[in-house]
Protein backbone atom coordinates (compact mmCIF):
# COMPACT_ATOMS: atom_id res chain seq x y z
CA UNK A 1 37.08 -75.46 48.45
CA UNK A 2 33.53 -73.88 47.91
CA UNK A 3 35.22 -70.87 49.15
CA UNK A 4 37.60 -70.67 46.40
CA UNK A 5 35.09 -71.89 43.42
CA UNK A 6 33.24 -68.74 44.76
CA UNK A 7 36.23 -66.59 44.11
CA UNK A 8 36.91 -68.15 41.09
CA UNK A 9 33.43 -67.22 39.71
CA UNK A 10 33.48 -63.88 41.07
CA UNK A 11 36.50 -62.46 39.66
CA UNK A 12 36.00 -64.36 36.13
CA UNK A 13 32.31 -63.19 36.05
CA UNK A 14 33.06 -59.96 34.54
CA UNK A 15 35.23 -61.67 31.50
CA UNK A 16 32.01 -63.92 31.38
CA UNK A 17 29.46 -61.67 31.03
CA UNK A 18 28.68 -60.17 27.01
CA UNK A 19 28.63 -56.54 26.31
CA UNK A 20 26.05 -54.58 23.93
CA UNK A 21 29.05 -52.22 23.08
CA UNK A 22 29.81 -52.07 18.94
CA UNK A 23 32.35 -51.06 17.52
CA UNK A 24 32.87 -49.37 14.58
CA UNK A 25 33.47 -52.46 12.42
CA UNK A 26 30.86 -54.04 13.73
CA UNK A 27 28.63 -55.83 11.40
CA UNK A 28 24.69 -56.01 11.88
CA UNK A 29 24.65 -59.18 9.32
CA UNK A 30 26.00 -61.37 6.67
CA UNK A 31 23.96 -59.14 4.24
CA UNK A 32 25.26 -56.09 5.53
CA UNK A 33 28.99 -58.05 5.70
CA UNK A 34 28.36 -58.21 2.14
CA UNK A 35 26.99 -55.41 1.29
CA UNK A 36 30.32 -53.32 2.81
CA UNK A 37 32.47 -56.11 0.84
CA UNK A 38 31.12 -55.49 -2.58
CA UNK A 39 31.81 -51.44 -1.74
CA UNK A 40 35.30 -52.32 -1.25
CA UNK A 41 35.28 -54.21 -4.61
CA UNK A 42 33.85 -51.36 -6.11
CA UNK A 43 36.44 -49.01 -4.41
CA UNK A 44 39.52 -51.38 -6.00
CA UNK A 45 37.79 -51.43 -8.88
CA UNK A 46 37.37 -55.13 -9.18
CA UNK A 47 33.83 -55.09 -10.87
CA UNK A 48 34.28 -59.00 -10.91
CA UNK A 49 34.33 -59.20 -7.86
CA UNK A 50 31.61 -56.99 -6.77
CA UNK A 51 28.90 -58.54 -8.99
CA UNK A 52 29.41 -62.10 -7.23
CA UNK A 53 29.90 -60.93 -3.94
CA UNK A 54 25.98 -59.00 -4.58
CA UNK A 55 24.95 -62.10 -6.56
CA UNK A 56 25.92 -64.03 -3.34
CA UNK A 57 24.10 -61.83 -1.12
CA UNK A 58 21.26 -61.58 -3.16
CA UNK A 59 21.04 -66.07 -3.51
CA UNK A 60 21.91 -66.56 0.52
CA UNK A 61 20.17 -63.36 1.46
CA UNK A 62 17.24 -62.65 -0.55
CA UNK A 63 15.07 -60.87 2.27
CA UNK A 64 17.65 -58.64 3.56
CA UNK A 65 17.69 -54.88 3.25
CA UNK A 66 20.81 -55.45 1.42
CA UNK A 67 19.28 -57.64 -0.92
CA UNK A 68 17.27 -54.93 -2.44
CA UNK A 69 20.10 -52.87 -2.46
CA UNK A 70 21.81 -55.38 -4.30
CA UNK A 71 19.03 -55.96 -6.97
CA UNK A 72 19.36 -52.37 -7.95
CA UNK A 73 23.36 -52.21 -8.36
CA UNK A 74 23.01 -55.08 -10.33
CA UNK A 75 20.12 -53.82 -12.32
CA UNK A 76 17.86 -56.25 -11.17
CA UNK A 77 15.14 -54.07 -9.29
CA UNK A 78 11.68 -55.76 -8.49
């Protein structure tokens, strides 16, 4: 039996273990998640859309990078 829980962990370790790869979708935050959203709302041209999505990251987020970015798409620089 302990002979086959060993095997068991051995061959499943691999799936187990996590991997610092990233892709190319790969998100660093929610900010940042944001951040790429509102671009796409900018791209389809849904201006609505943008402006809450930075108003949201700007209210959940307020020290991220992307904040600051925010702030100044929205005209709201410090």
């Amino acid at each position: 039996m302990r002979a086959l829980a060993l095997a068991l962990g051995l061959a499943l370790a691999p799936l187990q273990c996590g991997t610092s790869a990233r892709g190319p979708d790969f998100e660093d935050s929610p900010g940042q998640a944001l951040w790429e959203l509102s671009e796409r709302f900018e791209s389809e041209g849904d201006e609505a859309a943008r402006r809450r999505t930075l108003e949201h990251l700007i209210e959940r987020y307020p020290s991220s990078r992307f904040a600051e970015r925010a702030r100044v798409a929205l005209g709201q620089a410090r």
